[in-house]
Protein backbone atom coordinates (compact mmCIF):
# COMPACT_ATOMS: atom_id res chain seq x y z
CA UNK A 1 137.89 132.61 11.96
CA UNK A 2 139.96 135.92 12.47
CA UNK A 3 140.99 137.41 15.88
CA UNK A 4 138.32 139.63 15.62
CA UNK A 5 135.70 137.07 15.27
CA UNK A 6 137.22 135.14 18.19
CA UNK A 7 136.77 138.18 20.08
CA UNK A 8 133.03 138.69 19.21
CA UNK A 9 132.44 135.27 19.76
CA UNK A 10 133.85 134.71 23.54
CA UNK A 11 132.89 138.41 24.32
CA UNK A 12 129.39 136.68 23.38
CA UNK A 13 129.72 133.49 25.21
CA UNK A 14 130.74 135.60 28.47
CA UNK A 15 127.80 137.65 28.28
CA UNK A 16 124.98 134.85 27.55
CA UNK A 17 126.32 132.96 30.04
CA UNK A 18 126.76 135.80 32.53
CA UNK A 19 122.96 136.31 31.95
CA UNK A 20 122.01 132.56 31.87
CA UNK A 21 124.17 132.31 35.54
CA UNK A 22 122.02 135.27 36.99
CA UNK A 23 118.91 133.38 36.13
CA UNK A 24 120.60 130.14 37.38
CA UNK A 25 120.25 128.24 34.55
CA UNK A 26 123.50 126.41 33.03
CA UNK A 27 125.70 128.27 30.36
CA UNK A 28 125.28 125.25 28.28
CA UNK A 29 122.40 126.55 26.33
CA UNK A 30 123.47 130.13 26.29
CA UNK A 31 126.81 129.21 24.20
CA UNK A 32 124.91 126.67 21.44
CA UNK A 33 122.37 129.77 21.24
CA UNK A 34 125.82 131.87 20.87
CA UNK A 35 126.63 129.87 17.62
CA UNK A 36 122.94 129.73 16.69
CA UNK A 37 123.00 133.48 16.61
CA UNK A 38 126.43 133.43 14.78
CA UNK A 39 126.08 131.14 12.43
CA UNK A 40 125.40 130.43 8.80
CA UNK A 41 121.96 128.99 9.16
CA UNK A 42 118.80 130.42 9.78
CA UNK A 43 118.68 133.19 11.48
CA UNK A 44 120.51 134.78 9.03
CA UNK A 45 120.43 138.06 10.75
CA UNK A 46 123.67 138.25 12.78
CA UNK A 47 125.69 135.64 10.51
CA UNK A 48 129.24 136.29 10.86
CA UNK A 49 130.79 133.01 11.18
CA UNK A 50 130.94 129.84 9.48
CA UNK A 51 132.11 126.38 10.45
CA UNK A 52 135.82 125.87 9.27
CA UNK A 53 138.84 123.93 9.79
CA UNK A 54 139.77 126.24 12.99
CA UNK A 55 136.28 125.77 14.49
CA UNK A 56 136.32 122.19 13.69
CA UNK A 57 139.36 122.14 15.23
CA UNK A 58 138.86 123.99 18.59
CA UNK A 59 135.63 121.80 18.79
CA UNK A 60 137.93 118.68 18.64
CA UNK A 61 139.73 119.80 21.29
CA UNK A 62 137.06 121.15 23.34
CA UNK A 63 135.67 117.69 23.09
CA UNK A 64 138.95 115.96 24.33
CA UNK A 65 139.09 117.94 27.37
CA UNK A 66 135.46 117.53 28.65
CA UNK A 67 135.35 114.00 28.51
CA UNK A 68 139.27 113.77 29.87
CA UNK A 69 137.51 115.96 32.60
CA UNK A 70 134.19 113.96 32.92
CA UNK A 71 136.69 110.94 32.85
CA UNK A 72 138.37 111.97 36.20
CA UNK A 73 135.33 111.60 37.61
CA UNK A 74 135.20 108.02 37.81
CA UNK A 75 137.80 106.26 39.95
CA UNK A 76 137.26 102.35 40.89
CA UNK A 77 136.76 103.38 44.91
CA UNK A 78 133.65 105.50 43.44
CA UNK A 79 132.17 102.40 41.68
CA UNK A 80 132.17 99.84 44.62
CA UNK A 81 130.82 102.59 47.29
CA UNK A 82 128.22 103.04 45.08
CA UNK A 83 126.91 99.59 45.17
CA UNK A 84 123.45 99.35 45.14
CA UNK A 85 122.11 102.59 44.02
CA UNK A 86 124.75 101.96 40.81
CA UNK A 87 122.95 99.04 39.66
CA UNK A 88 119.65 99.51 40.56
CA UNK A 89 119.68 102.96 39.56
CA UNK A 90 121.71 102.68 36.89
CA UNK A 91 119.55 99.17 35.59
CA UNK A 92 116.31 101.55 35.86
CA UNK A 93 117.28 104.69 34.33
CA UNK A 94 118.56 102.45 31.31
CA UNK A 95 115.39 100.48 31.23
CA UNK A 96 113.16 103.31 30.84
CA UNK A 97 114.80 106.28 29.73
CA UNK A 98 116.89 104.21 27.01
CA UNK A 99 113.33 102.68 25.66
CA UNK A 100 111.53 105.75 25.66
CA UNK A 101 114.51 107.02 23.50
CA UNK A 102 114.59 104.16 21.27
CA UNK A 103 110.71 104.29 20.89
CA UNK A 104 111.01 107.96 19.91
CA UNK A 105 113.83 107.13 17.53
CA UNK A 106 112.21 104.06 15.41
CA UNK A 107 109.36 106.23 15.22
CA UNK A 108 111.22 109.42 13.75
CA UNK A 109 114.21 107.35 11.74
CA UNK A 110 112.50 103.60 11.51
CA UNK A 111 115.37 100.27 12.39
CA UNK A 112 118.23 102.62 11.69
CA UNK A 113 121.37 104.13 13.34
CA UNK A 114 119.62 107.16 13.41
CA UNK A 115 116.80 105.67 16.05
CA UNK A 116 119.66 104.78 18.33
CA UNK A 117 121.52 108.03 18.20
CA UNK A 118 118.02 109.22 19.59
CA UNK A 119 117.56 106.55 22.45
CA UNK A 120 121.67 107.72 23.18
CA UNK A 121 120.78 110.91 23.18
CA UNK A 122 117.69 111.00 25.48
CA UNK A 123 119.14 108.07 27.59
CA UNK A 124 122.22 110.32 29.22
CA UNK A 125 121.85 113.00 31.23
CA UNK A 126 124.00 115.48 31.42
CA UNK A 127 126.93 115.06 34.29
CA UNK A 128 128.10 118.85 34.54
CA UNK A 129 124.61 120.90 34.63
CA UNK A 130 122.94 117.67 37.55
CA UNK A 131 126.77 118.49 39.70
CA UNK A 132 126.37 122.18 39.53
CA UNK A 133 122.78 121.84 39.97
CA UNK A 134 123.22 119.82 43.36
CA UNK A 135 126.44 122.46 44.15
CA UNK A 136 124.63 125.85 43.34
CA UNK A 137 121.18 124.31 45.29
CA UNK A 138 123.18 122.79 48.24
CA UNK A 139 122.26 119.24 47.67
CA UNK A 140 125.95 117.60 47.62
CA UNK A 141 125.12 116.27 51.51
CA UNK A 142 121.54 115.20 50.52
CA UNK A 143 120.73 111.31 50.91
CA UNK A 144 119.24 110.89 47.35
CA UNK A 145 122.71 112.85 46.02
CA UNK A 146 124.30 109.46 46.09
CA UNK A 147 121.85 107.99 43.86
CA UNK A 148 122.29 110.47 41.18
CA UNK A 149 126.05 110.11 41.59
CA UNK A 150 125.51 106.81 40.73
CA UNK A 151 123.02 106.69 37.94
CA UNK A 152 125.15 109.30 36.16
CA UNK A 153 128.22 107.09 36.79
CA UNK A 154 126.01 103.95 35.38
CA UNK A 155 125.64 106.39 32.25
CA UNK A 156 129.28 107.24 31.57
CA UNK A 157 130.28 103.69 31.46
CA UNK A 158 127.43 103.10 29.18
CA UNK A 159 127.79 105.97 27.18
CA UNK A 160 131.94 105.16 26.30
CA UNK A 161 130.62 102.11 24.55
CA UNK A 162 127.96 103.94 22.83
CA UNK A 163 130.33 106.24 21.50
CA UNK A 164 132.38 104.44 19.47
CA UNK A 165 129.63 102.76 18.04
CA UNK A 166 127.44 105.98 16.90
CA UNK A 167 131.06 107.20 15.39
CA UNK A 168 131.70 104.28 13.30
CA UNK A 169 128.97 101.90 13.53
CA UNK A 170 125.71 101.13 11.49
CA UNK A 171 127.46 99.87 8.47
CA UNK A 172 127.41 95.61 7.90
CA UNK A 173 126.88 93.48 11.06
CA UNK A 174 130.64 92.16 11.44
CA UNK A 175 132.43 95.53 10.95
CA UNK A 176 130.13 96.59 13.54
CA UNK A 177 130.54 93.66 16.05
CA UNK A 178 134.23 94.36 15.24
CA UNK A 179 134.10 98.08 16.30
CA UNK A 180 131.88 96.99 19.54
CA UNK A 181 134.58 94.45 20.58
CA UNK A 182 137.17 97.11 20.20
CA UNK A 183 135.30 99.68 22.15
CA UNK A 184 135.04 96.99 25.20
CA UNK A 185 138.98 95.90 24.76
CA UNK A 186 139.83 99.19 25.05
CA UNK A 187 137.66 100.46 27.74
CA UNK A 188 138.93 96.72 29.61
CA UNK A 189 142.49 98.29 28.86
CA UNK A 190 142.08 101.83 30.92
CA UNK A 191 140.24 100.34 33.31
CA UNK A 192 142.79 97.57 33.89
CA UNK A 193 145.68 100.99 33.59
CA UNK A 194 143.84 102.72 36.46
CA UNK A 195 143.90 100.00 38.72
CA UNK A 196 147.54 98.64 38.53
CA UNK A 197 149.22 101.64 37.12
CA UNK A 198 148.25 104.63 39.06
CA UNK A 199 151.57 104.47 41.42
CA UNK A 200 154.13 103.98 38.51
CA UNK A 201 152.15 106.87 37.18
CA UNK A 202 152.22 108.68 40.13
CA UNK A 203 155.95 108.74 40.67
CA UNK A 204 156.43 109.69 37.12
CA UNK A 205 154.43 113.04 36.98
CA UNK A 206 155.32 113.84 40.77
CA UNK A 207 158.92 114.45 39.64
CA UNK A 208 158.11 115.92 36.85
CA UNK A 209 158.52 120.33 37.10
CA UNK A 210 155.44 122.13 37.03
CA UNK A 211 156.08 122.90 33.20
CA UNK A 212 156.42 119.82 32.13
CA UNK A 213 153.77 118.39 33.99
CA UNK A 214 151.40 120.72 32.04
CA UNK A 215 152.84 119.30 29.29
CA UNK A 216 152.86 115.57 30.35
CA UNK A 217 149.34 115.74 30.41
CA UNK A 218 148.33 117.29 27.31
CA UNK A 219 150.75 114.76 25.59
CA UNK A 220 148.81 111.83 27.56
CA UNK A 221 145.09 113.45 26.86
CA UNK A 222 145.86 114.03 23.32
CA UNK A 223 147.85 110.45 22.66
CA UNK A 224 144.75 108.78 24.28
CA UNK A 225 142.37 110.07 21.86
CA UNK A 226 144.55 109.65 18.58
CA UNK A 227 145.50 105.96 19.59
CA UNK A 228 141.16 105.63 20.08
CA UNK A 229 140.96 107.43 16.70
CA UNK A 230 143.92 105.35 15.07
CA UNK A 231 142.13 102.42 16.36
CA UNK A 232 139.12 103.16 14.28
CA UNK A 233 137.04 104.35 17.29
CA UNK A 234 136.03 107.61 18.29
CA UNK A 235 138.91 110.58 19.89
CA UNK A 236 136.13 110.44 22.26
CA UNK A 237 136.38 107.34 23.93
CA UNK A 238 139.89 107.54 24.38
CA UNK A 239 140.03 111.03 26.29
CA UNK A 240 136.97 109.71 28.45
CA UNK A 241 139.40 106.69 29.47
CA UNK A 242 142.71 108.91 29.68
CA UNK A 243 140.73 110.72 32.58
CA UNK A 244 139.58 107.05 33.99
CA UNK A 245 142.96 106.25 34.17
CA UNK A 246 144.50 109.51 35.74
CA UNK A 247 141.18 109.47 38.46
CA UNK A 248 142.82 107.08 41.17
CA UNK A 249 146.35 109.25 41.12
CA UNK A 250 147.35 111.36 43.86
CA UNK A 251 147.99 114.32 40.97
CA UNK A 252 143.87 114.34 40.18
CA UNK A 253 143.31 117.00 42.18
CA UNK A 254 145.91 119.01 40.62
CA UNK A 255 144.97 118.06 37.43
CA UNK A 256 141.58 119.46 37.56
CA UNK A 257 142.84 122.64 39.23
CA UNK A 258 145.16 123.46 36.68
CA UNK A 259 143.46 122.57 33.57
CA UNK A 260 140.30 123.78 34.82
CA UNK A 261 139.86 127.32 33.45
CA UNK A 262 141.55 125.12 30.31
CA UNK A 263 138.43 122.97 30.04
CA UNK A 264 135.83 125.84 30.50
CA UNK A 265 137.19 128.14 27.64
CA UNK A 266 137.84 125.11 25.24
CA UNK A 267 134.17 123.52 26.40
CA UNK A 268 132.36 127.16 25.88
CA UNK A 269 133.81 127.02 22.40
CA UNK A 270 132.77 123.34 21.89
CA UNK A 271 128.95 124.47 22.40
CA UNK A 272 129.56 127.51 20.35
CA UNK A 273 131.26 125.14 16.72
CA UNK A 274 128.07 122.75 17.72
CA UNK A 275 125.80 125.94 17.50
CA UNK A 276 126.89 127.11 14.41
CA UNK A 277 125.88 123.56 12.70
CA UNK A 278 122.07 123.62 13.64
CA UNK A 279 119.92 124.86 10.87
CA UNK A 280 116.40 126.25 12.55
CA UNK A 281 114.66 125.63 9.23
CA UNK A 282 115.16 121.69 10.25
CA UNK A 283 112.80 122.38 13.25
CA UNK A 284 109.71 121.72 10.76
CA UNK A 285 110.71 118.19 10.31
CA UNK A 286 111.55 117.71 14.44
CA UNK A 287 109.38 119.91 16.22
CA UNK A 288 107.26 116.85 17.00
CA UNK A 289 109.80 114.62 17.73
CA UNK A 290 111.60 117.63 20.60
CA UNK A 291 107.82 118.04 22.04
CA UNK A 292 107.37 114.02 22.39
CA UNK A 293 110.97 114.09 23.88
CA UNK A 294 110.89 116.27 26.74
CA UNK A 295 107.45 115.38 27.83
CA UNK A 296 108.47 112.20 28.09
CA UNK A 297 112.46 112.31 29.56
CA UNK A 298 110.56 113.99 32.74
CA UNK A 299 108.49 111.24 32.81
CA UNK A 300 110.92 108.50 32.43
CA UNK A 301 113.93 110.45 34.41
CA UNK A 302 111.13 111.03 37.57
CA UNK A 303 109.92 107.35 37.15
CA UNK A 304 113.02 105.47 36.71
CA UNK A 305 114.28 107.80 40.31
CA UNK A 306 111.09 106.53 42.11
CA UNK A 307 111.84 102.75 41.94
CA UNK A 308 115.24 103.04 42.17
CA UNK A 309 115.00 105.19 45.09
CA UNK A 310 112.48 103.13 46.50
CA UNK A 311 114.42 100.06 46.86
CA UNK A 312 117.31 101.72 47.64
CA UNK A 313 115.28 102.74 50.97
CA UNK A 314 114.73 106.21 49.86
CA UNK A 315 111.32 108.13 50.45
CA UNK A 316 109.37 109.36 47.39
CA UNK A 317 110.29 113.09 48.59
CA UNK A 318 113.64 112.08 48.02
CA UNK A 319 113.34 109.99 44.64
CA UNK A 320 111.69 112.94 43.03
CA UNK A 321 114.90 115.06 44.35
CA UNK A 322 116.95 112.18 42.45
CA UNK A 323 114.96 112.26 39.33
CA UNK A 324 114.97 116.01 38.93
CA UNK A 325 118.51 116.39 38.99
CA UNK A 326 118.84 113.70 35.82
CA UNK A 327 116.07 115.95 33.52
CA UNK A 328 118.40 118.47 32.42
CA UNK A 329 120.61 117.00 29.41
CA UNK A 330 123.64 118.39 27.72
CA UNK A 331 127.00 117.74 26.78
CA UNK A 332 126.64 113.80 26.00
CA UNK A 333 123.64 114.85 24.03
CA UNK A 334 125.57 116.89 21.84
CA UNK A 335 128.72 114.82 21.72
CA UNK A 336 126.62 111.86 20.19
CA UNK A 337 124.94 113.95 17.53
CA UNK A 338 128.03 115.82 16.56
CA UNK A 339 129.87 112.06 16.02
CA UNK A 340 126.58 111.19 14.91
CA UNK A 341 126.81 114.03 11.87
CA UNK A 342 130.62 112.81 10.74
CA UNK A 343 129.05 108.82 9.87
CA UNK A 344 128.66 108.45 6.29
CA UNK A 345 125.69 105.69 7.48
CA UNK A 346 123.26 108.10 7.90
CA UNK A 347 121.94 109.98 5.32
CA UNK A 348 122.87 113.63 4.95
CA UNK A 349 118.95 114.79 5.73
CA UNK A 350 118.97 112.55 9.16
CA UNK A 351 121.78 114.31 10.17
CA UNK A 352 120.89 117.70 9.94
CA UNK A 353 117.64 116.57 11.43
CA UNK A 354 119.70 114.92 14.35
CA UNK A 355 121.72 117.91 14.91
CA UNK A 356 118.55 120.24 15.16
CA UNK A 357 116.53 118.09 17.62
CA UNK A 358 119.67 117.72 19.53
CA UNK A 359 120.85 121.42 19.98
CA UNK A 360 117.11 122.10 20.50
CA UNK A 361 117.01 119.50 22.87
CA UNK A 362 119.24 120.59 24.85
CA UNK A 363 118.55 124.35 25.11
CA UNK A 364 114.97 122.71 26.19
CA UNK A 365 116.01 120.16 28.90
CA UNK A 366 118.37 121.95 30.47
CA UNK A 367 116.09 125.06 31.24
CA UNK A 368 113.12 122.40 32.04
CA UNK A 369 115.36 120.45 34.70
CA UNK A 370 116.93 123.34 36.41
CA UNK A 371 113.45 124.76 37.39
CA UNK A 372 112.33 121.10 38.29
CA UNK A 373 115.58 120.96 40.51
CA UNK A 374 115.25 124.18 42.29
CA UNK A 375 111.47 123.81 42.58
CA UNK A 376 111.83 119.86 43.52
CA UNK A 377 111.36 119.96 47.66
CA UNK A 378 108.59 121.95 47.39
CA UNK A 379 106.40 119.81 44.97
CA UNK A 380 107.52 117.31 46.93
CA UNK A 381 106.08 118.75 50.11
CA UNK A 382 102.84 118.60 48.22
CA UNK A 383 103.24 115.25 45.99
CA UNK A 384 103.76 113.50 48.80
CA UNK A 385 102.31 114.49 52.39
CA UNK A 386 103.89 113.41 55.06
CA UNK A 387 101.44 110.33 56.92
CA UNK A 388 99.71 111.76 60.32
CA UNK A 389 98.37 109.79 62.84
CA UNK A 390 94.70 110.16 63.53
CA UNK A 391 93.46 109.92 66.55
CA UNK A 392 90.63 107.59 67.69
């Protein structure tokens, strides 16, 4: 990629997702349809760039930062308040969005890895489009808001073990049960680091110059990820954790505000490298599977939200509020079928097929659940009308 290709390209992604913000929709879509247009594949029309070492690259670090970002999300305080909704929610949303999933996947792939990159990928909603979403709709103060917090917490710690086993997994039955016990030691590891190290690691970065602080945590982000890589599991799973383990510091705060334009520019270009891999001439082999799929993630994302809200003592008004926010699906989606395209385990034509149904996916969900969010309270209204007593 030369400088000017890097400036076409984020000239692009500024002005699709400058359009996709004035129609409120998230910018998520509008940079993989930035590489789509870009690319080498089909269309062929406007191809200027192909994938290289420097894209792979800037993807790889575009990765790191939004799951080191997603990561600082979680802190232990956030898990016990949420109690309740986190496990009934969370136990729900598994049950029948992570079935549907698989269903779709054994059906598409048959027993393979393949079906459970599908099930991954329809399971987990995406984190940064349902936030927004309940920011840019003012929903943050809402009752049901704490549900959704919870059920997308549920997913992260699910997702950080499903990771590392869509990276390396699906070969023999030990070396996978060896990968999955390494995934859980090390996830045990950062969760045991955020709860008894966060002072020492406090008083280290507070003295620590502005500079070097920068610097500090880059060095911590990026060792995370190569000790999870060196380990044999996925770069992934360790940035998620070095965020887990920075979330209960007093420097979180400043964390996110100084790495956040970071995150968005290296994240734009993240959606942009996974843009450039989907092939559009795939969409004959998936176009039933993507229809099948985002019928039926409504259905499971609205159903699983209506018992989980319902025992949690929410009305259906509000459960349909819940599940509306966790339609729209994104950056998990793509993580696990980019991994998913680097495992020699699944043949080369699965891949490409996994990478087209999950770029196309996306672009699909994300536009469907952002209208369902903003149009939400008033299908509730009519859904479900409020009881009126009749008079005798």
């Amino acid at each position: 990629m030369t400088l000017a290709q890097l400036a076409i390209t984020v000239a692009l992604l500024a002005g699709l997702g400058l359009v996709a913000s004035r129609f409120g929709l998230s910018a998520i879509p509008a940079y993989i349809t930035a590489g789509l247009l870009l690319g080498p594949n089909e269309p062929k029309q406007l191809s200027l760039i192909r994938p290289s070492d420097v894209t792979e690259f800037v993807a790889e670090v575009g990765l790191v930062f939004l799951l080191f970002f997603l990561g600082l999300e979680f802190t232990l305080n956030r898990l016990l308040r949420s109690g309740r909704h986190l496990a009934l929610g969370g136990a729900f949303d598994l049950l029948l969005a992570g079935t549907v999933g698989l269903a779709l996947g054994i059906a598409a792939f048959g027993l393979s890895l393949a079906a459970v990159v599908v099930a991954a990928a329809v399971y987990v909603s995406s984190s940064a489009i349902a936030v927004k979403g309940l920011i840019d709709f003012r929903r943050l103060a809402d009752d049901e808001t704490d549900l959704v917090l919870a059920i997308l917490l549920f997913e992260d710690l699910a997702i950080a073990f499903v990771l590392g086993f869509i990276a390396e997994g699906g070969g023999e039955g030990a070396g996978t049960a060896a990968i999955a016990a390494k995934v859980l030691l090390f996830i045990a590891a950062a969760l045991a680091a955020a709860r008894w190290l966060s002072r020492p690691i406090d008083r280290a970065l507070d003295r620590l110059p502005r500079e070097f602080f920068l610097l500090a945590i880059v060095a911590f982000v990026a060792g995370a990820a190569a000790l999870a890589g060196a380990l044999g599991l996925s770069e992934a799973v360790g940035a998620l954790m070095a965020g887990v383990v920075l979330s209960d510091t007093s420097v979180r705060e400043l964390i996110e505000d100084r790495f956040f334009s970071f995150r968005d520019l290296f994240g734009a270009l993240f959606f942009f490298a996974f843009g450039l891999s989907i092939d559009l001439g795939a969409i004959a082999d998936v176009w039933w599977l993507l229809a099948l799929a985002v019928v039926l993630t409504v259905a499971a994302k609205l159903a699983g939200a209506q018992v989980a809200g319902r025992l949690g003592a929410l009305s259906p008004r509000q459960s349909l509020n819940a599940g509306a926010a966790l339609v729209a699906h994104g950056e998990f989606t793509i993580i696990i079928a980019q991994l998913a395209a680097s495992n020699a385990q699944i043949s080369r034509e699965d891949r490409a097929d996994l990478v087209a149904f999950a770029g196309l996916y996306v672009l699909a969900t994300a536009v469907v659940g952002i209208v369902l969010m903003k149009e939400s309270k008033a299908l509730g209204r009519r859904l479900f009308a409020r009881p009126t007593l009749v008079a005798e």
